[in-house]
N, C-alpha and C. Protein backbone atom coordinates (compact mmCIF):
# COMPACT_ATOMS: atom_id res chain seq x y z
N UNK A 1 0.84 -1.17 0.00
CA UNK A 1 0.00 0.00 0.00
C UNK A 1 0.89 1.23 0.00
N UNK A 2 0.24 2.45 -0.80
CA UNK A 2 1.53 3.06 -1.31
C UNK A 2 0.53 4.52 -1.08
N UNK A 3 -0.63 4.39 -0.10
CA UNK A 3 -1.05 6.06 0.34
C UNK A 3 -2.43 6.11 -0.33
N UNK A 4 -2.45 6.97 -0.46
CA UNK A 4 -3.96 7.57 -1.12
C UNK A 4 -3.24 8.80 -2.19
N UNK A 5 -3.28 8.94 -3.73
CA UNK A 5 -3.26 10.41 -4.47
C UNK A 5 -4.54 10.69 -4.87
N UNK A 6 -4.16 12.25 -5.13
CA UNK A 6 -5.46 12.45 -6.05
C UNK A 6 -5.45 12.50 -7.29
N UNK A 7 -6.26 12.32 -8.33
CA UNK A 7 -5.90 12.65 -9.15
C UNK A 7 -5.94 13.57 -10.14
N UNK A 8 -5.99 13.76 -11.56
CA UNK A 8 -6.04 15.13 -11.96
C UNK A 8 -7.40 15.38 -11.85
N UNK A 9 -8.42 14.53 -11.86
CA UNK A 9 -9.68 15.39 -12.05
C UNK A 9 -10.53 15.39 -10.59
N UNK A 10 -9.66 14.90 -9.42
CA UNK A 10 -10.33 15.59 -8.51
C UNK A 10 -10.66 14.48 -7.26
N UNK A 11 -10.32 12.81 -8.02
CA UNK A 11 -10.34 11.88 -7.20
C UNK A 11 -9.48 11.52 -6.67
N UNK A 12 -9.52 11.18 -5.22
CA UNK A 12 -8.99 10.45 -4.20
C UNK A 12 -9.05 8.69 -4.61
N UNK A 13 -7.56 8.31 -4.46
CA UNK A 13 -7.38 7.00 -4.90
C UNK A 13 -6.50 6.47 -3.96
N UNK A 14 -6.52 5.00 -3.58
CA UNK A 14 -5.77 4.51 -3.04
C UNK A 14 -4.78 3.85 -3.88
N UNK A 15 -3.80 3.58 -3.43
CA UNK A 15 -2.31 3.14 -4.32
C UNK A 15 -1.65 2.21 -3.83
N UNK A 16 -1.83 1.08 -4.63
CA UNK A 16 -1.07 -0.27 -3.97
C UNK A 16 -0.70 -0.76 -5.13
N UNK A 17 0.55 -2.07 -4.68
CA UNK A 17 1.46 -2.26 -5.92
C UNK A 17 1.56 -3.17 -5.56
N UNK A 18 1.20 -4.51 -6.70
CA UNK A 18 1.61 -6.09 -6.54
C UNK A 18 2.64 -6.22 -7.75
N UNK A 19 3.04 -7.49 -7.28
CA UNK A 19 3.91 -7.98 -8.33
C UNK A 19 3.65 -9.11 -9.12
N UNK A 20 2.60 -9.35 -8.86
CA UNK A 20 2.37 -10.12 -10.29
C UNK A 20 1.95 -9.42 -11.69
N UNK A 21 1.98 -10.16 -12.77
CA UNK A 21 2.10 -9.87 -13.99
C UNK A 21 0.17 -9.23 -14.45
N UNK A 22 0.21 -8.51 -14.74
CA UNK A 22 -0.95 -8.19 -15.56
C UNK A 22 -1.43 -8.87 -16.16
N UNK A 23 -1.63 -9.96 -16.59
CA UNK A 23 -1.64 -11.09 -17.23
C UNK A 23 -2.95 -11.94 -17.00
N UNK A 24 -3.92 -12.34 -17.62
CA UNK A 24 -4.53 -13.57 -17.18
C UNK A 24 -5.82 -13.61 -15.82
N UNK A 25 -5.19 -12.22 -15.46
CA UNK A 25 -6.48 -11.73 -13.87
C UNK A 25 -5.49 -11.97 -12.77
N UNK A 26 -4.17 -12.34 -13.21
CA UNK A 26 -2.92 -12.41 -12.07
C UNK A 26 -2.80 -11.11 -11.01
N UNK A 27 -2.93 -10.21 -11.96
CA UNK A 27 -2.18 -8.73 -10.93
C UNK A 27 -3.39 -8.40 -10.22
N UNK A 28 -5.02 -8.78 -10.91
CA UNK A 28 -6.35 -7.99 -10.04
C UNK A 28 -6.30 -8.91 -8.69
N UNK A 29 -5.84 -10.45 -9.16
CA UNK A 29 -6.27 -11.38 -8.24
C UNK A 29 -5.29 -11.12 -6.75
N UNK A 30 -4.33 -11.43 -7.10
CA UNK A 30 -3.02 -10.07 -5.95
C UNK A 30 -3.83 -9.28 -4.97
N UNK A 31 -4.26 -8.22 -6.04
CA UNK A 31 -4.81 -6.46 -5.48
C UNK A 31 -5.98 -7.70 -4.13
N UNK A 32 -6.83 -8.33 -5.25
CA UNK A 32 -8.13 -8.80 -4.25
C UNK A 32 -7.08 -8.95 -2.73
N UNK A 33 -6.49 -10.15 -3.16
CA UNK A 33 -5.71 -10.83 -1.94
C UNK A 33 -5.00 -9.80 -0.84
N UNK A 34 -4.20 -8.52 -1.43
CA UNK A 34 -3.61 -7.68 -0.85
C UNK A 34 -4.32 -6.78 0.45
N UNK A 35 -5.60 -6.48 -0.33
CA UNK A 35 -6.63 -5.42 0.07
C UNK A 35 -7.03 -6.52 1.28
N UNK A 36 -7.25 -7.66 1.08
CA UNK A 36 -7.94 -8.55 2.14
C UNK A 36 -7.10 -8.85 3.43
N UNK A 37 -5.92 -8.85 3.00
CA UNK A 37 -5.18 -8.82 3.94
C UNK A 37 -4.67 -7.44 4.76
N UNK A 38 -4.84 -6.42 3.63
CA UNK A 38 -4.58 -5.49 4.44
C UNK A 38 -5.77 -5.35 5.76
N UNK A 39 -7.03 -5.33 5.06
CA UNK A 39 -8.33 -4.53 6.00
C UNK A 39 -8.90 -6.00 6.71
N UNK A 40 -7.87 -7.05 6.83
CA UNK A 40 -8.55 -8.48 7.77
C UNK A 40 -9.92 -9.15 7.21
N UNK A 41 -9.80 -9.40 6.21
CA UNK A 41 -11.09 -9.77 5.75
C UNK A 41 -10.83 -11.04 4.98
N UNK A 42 -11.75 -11.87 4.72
CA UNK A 42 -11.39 -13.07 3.54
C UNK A 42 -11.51 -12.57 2.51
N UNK A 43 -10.70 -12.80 1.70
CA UNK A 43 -10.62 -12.65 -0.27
C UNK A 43 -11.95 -12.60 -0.39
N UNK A 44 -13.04 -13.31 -0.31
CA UNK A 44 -13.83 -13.68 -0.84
C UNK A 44 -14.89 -12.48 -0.69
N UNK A 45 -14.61 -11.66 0.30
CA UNK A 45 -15.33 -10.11 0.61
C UNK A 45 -15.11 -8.71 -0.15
N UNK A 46 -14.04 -8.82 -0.88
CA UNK A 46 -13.35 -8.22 -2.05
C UNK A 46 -13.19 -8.72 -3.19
N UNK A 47 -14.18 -7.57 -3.66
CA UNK A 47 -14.41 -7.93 -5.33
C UNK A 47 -14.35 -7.01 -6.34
N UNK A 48 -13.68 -7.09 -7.20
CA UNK A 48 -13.57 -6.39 -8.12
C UNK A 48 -15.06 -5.96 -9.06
N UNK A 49 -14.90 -4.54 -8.99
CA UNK A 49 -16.35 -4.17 -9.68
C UNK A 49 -16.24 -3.56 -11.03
N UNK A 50 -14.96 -2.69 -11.24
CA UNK A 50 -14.53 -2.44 -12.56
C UNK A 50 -13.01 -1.75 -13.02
N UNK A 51 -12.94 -2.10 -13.76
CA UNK A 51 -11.60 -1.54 -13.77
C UNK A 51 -10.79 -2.72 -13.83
N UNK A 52 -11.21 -3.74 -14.80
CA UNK A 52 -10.44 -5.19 -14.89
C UNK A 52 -9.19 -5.02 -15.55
N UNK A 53 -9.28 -4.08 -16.42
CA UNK A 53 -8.17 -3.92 -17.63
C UNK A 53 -7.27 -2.52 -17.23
N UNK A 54 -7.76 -1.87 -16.31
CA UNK A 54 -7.40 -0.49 -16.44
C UNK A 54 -6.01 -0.41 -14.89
N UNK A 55 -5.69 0.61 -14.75
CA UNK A 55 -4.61 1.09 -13.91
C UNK A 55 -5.69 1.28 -12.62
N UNK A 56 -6.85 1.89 -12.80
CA UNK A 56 -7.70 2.42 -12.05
C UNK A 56 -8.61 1.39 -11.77
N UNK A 57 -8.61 0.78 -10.39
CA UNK A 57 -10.03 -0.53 -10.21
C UNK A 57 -11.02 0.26 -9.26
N UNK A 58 -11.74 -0.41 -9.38
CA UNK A 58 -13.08 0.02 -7.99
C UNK A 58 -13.64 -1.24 -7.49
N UNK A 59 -13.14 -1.25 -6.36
CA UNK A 59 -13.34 -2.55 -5.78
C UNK A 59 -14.37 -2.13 -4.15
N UNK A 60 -15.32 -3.74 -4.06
CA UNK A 60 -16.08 -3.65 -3.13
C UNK A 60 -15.90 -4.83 -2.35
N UNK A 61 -15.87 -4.05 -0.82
CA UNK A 61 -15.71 -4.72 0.00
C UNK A 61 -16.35 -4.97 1.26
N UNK A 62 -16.96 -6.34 1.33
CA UNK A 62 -18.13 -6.71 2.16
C UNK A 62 -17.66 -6.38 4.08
N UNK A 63 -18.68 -6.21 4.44
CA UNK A 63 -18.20 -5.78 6.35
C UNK A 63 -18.95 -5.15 6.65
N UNK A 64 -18.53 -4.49 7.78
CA UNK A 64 -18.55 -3.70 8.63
C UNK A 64 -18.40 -2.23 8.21
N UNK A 65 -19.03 -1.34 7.58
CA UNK A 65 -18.12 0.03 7.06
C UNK A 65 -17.35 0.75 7.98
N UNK A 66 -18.02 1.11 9.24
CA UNK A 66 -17.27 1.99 9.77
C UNK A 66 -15.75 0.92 10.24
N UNK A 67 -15.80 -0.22 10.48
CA UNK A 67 -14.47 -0.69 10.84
C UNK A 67 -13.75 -0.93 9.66
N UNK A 68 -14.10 -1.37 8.59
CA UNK A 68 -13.36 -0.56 7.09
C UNK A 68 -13.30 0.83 7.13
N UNK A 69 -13.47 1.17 6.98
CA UNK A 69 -13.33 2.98 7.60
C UNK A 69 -12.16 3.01 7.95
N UNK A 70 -12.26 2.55 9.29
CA UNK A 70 -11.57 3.16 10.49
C UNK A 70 -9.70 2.25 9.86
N UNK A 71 -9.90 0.86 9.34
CA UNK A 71 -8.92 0.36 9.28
C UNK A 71 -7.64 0.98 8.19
N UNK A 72 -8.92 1.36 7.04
CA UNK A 72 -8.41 2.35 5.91
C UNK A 72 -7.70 3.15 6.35
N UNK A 73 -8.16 4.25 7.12
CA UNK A 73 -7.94 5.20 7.64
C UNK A 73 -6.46 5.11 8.25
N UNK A 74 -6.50 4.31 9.19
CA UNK A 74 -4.89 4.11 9.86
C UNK A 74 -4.22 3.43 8.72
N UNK A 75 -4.63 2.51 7.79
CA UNK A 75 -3.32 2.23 6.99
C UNK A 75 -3.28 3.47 6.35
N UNK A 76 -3.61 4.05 6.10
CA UNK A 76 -3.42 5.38 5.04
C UNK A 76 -2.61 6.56 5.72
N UNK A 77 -2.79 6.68 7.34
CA UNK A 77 -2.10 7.99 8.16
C UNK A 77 -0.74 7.20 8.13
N UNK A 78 -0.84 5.71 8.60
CA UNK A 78 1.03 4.81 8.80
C UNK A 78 1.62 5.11 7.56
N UNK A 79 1.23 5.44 6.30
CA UNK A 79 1.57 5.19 5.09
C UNK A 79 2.07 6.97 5.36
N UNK A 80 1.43 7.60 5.05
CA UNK A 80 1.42 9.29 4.88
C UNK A 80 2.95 9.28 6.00
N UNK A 81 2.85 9.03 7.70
CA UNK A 81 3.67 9.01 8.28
C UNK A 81 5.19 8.56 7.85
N UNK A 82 5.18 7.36 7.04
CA UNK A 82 6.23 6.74 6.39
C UNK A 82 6.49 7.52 5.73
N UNK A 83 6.27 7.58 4.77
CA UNK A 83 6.56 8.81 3.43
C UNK A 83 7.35 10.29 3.84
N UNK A 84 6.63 10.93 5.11
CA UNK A 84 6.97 11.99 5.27
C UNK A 84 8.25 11.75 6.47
N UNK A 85 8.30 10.74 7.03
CA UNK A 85 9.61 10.40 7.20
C UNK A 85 10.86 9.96 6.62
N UNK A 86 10.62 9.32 5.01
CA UNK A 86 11.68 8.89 4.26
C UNK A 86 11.68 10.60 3.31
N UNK A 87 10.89 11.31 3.61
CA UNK A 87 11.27 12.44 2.61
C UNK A 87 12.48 13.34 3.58
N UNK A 88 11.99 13.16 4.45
CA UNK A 88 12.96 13.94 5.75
C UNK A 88 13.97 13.55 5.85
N UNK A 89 14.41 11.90 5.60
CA UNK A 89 15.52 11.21 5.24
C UNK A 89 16.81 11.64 4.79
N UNK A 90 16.03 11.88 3.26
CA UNK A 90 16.63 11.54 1.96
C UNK A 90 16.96 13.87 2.35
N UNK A 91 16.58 14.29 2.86
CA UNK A 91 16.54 15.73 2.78
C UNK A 91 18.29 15.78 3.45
N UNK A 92 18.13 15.08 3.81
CA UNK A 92 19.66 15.17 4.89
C UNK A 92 21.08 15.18 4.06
């Protein structure tokens, strides 16, 4: 998981990076697995809704919202925190 950007026209996106190949439903199937593990959930609660082919997915994920919420939320401030500590780093 690599933060939340926005993008040019105004959306907020989350940013995560697998390593499997684009290939075959390899790299969406990853993202599913990734996201599930990030927010504690089974694969099977994350599903891809569109964005099969594209850079950009929209994926839905079964629960609890506000504790998806809330879990989002802290991976996204640990992430922001990281970042603005390796920028402070590299400033040195």
């Amino acid at each position: 998981m690599d933060g939340i950007e926005t993008l040019a026209d105004g959306r907020s996106v989350l940013k995560a990076r697998v390593r499997a190949a684009p290939t075959g439903g390899d790299a969406n199937a990853a993202l599913l697995r990734l996201m599930a593990k990030m927010l504690g959930v089974p694969v099977r609660d994350v599903t891809l809704v569109a964005g099969a082919t594209s850079r950009i997915k929209r994926l839905a994920i079964a629960g609890d919202g506000y504790k998806l919420a809330a879990t989002l939320e802290t991976m996204c401030s640990e992430q922001h925190e990281k970042g603005e500590h390796e920028r402070a780093y590299h400033r040195r």
